[in-house]
Protein backbone atom coordinates (compact mmCIF):
# COMPACT_ATOMS: atom_id res chain seq x y z
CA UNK A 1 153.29 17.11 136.05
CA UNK A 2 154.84 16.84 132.63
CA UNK A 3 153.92 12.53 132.16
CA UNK A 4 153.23 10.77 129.46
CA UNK A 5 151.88 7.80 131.60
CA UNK A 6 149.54 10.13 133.36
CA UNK A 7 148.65 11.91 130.05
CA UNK A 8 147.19 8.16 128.33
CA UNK A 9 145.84 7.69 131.86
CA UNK A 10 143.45 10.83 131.38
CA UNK A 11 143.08 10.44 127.86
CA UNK A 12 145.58 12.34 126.01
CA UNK A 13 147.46 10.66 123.52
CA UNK A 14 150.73 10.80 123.07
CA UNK A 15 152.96 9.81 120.03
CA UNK A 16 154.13 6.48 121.71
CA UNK A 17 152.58 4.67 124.72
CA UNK A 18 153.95 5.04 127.95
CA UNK A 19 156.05 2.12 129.86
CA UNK A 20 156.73 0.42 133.00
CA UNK A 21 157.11 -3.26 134.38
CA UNK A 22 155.89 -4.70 137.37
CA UNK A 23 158.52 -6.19 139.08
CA UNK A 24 160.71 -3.19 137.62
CA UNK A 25 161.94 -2.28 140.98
CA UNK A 26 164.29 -5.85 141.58
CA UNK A 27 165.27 -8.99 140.16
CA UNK A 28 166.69 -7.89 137.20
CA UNK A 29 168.78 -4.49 137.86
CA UNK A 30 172.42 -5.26 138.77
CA UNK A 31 172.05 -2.00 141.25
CA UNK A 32 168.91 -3.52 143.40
CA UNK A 33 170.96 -6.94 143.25
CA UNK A 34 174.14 -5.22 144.85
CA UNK A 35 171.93 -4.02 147.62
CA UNK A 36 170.10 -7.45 148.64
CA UNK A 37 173.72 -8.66 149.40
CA UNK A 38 173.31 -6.05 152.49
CA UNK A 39 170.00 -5.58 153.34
CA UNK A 40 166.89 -8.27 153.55
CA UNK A 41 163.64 -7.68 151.42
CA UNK A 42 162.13 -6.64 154.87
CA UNK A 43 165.15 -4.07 155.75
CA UNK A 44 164.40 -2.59 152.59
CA UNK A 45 160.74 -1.87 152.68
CA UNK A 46 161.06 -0.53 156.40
CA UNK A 47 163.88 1.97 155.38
CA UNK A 48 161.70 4.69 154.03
CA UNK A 49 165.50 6.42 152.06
CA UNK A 50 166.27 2.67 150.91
CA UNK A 51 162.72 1.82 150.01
CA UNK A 52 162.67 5.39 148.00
CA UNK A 53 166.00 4.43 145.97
CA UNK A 54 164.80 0.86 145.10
CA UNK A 55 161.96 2.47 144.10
CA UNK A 56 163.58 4.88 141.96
CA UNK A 57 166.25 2.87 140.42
CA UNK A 58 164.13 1.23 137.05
CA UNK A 59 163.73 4.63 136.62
CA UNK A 60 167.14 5.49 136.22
CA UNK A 61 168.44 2.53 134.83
CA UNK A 62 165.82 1.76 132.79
CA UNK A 63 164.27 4.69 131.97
CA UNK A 64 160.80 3.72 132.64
CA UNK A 65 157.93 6.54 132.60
CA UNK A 66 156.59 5.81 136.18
CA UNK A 67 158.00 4.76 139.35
CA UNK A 68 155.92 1.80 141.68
CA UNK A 69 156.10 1.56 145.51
CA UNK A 70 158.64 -1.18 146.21
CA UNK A 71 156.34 -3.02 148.74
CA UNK A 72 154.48 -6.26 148.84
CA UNK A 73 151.13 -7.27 148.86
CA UNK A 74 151.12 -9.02 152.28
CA UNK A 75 151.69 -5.64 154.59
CA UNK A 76 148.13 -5.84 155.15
CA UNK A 77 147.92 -9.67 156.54
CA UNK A 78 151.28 -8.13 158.38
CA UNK A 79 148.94 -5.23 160.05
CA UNK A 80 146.01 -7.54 160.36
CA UNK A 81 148.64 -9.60 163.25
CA UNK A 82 149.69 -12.20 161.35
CA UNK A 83 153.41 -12.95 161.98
CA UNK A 84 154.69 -12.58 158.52
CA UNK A 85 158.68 -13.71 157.49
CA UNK A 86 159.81 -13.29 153.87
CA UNK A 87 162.47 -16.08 153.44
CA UNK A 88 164.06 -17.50 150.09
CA UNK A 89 161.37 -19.54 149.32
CA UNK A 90 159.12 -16.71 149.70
CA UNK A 91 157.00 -15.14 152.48
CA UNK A 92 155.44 -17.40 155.31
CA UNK A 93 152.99 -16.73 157.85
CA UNK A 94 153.74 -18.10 161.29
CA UNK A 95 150.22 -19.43 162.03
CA UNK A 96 148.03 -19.73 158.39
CA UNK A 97 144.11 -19.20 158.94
CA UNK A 98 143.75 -23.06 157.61
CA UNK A 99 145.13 -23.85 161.14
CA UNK A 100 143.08 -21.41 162.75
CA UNK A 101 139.46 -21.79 164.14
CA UNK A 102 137.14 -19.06 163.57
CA UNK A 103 139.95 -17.08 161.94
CA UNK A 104 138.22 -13.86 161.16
CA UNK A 105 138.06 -13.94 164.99
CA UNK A 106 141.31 -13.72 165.22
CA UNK A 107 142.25 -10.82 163.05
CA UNK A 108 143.20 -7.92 164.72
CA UNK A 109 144.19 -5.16 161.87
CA UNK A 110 146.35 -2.05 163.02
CA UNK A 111 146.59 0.37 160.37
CA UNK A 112 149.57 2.09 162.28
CA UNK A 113 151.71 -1.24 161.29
CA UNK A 114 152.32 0.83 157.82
CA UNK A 115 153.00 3.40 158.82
CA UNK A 116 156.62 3.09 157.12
CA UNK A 117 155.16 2.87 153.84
CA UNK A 118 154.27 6.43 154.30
CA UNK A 119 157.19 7.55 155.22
CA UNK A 120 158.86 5.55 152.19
CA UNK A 121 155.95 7.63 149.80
CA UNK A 122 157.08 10.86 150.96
CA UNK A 123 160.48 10.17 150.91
CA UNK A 124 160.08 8.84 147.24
CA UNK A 125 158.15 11.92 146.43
CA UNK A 126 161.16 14.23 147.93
CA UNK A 127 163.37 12.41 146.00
CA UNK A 128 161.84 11.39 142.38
CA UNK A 129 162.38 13.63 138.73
CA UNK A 130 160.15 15.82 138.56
CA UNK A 131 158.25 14.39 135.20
CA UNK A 132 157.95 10.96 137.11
CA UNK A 133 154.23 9.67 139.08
CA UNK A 134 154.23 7.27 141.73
CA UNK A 135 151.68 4.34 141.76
CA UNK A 136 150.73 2.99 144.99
CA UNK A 137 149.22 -0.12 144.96
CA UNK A 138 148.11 -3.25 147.16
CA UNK A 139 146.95 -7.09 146.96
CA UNK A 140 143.65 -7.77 145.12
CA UNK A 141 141.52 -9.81 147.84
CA UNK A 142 141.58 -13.30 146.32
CA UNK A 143 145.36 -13.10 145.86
CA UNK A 144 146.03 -11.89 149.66
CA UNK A 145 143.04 -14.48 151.09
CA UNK A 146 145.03 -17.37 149.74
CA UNK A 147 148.22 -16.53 151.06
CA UNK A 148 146.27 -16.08 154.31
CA UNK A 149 144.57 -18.86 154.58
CA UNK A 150 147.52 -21.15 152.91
CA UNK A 151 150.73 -19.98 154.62
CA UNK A 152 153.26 -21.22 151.96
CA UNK A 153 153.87 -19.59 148.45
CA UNK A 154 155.90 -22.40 147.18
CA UNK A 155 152.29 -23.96 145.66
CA UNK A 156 150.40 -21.19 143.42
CA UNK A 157 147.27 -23.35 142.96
CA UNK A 158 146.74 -22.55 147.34
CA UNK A 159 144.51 -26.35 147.34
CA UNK A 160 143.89 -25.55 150.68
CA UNK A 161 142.48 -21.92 150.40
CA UNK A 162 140.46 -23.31 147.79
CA UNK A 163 139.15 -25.64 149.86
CA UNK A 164 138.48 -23.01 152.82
CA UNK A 165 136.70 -20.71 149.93
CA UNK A 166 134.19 -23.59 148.83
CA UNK A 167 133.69 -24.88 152.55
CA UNK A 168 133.70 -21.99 154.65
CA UNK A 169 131.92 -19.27 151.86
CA UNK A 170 130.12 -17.38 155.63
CA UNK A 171 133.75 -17.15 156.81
CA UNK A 172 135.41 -16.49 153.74
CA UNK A 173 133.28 -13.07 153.67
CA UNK A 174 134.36 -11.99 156.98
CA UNK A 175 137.97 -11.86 156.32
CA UNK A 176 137.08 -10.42 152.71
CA UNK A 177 135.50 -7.45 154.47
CA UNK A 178 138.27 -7.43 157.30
CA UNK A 179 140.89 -7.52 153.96
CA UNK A 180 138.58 -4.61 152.30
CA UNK A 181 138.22 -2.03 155.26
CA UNK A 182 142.13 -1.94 155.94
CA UNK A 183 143.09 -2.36 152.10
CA UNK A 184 140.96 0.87 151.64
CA UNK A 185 142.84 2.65 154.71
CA UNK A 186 145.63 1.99 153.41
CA UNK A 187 144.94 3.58 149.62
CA UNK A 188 143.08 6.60 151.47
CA UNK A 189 146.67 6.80 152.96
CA UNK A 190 148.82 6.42 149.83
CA UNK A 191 146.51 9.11 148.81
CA UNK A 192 146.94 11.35 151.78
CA UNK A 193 150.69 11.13 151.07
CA UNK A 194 150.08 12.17 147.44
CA UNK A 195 150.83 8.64 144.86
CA UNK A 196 149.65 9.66 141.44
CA UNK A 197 147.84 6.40 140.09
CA UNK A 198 146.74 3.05 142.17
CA UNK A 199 146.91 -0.17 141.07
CA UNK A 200 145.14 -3.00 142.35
CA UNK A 201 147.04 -6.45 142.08
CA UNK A 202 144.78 -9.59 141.95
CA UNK A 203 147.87 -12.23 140.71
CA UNK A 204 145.41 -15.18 141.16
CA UNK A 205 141.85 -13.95 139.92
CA UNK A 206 141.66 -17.26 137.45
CA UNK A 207 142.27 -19.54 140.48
CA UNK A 208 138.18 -19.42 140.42
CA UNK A 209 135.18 -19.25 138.03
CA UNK A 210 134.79 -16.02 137.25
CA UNK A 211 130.97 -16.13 138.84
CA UNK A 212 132.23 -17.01 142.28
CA UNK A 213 135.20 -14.54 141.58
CA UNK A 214 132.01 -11.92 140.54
CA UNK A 215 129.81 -12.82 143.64
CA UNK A 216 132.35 -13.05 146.42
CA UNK A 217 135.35 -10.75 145.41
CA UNK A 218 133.85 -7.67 142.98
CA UNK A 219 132.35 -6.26 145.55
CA UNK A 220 135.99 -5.87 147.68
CA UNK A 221 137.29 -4.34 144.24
CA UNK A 222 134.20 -2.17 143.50
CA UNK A 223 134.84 -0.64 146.82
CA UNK A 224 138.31 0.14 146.48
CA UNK A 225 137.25 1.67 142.96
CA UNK A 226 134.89 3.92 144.25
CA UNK A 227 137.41 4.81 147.30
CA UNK A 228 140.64 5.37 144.45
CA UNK A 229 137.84 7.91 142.71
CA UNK A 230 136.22 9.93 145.47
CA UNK A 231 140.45 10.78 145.97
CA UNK A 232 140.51 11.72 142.06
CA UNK A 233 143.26 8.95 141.95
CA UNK A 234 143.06 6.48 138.68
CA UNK A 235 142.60 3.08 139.37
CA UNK A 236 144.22 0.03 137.51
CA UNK A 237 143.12 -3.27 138.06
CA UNK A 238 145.26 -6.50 137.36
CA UNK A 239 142.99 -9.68 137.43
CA UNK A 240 145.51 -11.91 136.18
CA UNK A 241 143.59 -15.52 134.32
CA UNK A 242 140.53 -13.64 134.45
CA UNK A 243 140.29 -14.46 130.76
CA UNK A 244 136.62 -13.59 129.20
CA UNK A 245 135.74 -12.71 133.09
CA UNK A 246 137.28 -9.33 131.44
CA UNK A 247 133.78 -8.68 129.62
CA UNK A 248 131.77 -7.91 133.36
CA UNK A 249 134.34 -5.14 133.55
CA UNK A 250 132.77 -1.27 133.71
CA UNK A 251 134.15 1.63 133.95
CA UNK A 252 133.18 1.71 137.62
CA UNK A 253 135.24 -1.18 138.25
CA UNK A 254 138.76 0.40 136.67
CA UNK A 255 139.79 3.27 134.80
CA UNK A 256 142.50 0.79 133.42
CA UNK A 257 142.88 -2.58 133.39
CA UNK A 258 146.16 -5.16 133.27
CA UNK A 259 146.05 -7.66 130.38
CA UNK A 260 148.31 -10.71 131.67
CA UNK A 261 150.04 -12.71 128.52
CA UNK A 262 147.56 -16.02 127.94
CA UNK A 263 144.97 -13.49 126.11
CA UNK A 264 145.47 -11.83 123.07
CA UNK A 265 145.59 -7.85 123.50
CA UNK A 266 143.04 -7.45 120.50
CA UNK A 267 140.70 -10.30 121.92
CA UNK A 268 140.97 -7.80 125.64
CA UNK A 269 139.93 -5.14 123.75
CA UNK A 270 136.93 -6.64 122.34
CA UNK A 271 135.61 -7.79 126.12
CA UNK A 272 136.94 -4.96 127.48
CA UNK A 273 134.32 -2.04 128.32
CA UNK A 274 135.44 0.79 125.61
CA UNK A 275 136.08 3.01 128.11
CA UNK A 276 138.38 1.21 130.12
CA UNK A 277 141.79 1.80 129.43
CA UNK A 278 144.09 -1.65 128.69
CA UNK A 279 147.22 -2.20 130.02
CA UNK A 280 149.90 -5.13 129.43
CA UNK A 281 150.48 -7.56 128.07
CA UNK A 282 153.55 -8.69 126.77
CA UNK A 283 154.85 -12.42 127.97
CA UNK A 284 158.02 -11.82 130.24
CA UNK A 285 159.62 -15.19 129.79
CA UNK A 286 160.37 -13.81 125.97
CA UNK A 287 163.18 -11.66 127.37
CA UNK A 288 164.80 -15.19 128.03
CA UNK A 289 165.13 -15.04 124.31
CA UNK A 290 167.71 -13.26 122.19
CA UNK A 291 167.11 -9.46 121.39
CA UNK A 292 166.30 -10.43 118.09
CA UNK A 293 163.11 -12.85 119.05
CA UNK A 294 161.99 -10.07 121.33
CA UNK A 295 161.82 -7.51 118.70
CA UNK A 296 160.39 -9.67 116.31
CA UNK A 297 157.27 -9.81 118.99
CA UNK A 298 157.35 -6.46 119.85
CA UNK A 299 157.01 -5.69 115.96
CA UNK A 300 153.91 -7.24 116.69
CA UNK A 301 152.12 -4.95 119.21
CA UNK A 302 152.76 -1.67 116.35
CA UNK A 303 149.56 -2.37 114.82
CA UNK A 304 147.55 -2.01 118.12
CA UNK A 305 149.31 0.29 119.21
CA UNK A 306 148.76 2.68 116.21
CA UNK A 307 144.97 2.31 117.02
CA UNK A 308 144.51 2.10 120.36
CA UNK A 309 145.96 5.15 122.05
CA UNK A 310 144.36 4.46 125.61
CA UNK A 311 146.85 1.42 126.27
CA UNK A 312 150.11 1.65 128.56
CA UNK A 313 153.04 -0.73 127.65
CA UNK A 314 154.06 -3.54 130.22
CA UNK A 315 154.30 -6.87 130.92
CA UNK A 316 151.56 -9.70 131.40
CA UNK A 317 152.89 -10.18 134.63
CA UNK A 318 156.24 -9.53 136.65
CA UNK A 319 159.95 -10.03 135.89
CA UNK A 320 161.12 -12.94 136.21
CA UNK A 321 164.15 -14.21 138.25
CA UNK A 322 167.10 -14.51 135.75
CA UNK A 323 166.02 -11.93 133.18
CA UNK A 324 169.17 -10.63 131.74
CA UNK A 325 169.11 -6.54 132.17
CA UNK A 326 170.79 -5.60 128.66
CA UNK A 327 167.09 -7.34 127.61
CA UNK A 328 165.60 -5.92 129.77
CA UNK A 329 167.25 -2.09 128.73
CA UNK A 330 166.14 -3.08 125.57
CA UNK A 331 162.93 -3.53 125.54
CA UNK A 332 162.55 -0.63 127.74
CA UNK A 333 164.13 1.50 124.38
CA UNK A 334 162.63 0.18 122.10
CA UNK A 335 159.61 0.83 123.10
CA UNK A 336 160.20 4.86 123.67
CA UNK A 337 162.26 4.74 120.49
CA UNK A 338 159.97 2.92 117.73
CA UNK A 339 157.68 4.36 115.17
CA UNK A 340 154.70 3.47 116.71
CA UNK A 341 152.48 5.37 113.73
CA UNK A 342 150.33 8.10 115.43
């Protein structure tokens, strides 16, 4: 495959960096917009042809250099048997572990739950250019424990899961390992169904010090590491408020990891194990802002990116809800069409 993403992902430079957004695949494209006033978030990701052309539409309205799986992180609490509803307000469990005795108990995980997914991947695969990869991905353990163990996303500081961690740390490992075994199912079977690149979403890592983050959740991501390489498929890593955490890093742990936008991309790269690969990290709430603010801090991001050639484009986190698109269109050419001095 002719990709400048996977080129920078195995190390050969290219004169610009390669682009794409989490979140690309919603919230801000008119065309995804017109089709969530027919279908529901969950009709989408079950329909492996409409799951394929969400998938696929930043890439043709955008232009974006690589496609993501338009999933969610909580298909794997889903197969695990917990009733799972994504409403307005955001997803909800029927019955959160908090209200749950012995909850690892109660798990029951049933890797044939996602099965759709893989039918979405190969219909995605049928149906993408030819010059475009595919990253698979799934919810880093600390991110999908909490919305376990909480129930409600409406509260991103998940006191009660918190609580559970510190309290019930025997417990807590259980369902880490229960999270682990299916999460790495599950990228053995993005892999079987041939995604390009894996990424590894962990939207809450700086919810905890980084030691307890180090002793209780590493291990989970060390695992899926080593699983993503014994299938030859890179593996990015996106510990969001990690902060200096960033410095335990090793190439063993990531091929690539995600810089969110509360740490400076040069500070990253002096933590940052030299042979890990940075991705990230510009702050999405600046496409709020008029075209002429955001390329004012783009400007910024030359410099680095003149040096450091191992470094893919994108956000410090996801799109956010009222982004305009033009912006977003922008950005997205701007960043294939500057001189970025190589």
């Amino acid at each position: 495959m002719n990709s400048i993403f996977l080129d920078t992902i195995n190390g050969k430079p290219h004169s610009r960096p390669p682009v794409w957004f989490m979140r690309q695949a919603g919230r801000v494209l008119p065309s995804y917009l017109a089709l969530k006033e027919n279908h529901t978030f969950w009709e989408m990701m079950q329909d492996p042809q409409l799951a394929a052309d969400v998938t696929l539409l930043p890439i043709h309205d955008l232009g974006t250099d690589a496609a993501i799986l338009f999933s969610d992180i909580l298909v794997i609490p889903y197969a695990m048997g917990m009733g799972l509803d994504f409403t307005d307000r955001g997803p909800i469990f029927s019955k959160p572990l908090k209200d749950v005795s012995n909850p690892s108990s109660k798990l029951n995980p049933d890797g044939s739950k996602l099965n759709y997914i893989y039918n979405a991947i190969d219909a995605i695969i049928e149906k993408r250019p030819v010059d475009i990869p595919l990253i698979g991905f799934c919810g880093g353990p600390l991110t999908v424990l909490c919305y376990m163990i909480q129930g409600l996303s409406t509260n991103h500081a998940f006191p009660d899961a918190i609580n559970f961690i510190y309290s019930n740390k025997k417990e807590t490992k259980k369902i880490i390992d229960a999270l682990t075994e299916l999460s790495i199912e599950y990228l053995n079977k993005q892999a079987d169904h041939k995604i390009d690149v894996f990424q590894l979403f962990e939207t809450h890592a700086g919810l905890i010090p980084t030691d307890l983050y180090n002793e209780l959740f590493m291990p989970s991501v060390k695992k899926m590491a080593a699983a993503a390489r014994a299938r030859k498929v890179p593996f990015i890593f996106f510990p969001k408020g990690l902060s200096t955490g960033l410095k335990y890093l090793t190439p063993e742990d990531c091929d690539f990891v995600s810089i969110d936008w509360q740490i400076e991309l040069t500070e990253a790269r002096k933590l940052v194990h030299p042979e890990i690969g940075l991705q990230g990290n510009l702050d999405p709430r600046i496409l709020y802002a008029g075209q002429d603010a955001i390329e004012e801090k783009l400007n910024t991001y030359i410099e680095f990116g003149a040096e450091h050639k191992n470094w893919i484009f994108n956000l410090g986190h996801g799109f956010m809800p009222g982004i305009p698109y033009e912006n977003a269109q922008f950005l997205t050419n701007w960043v294939k069409n500057a001189n970025w001095k190589r």
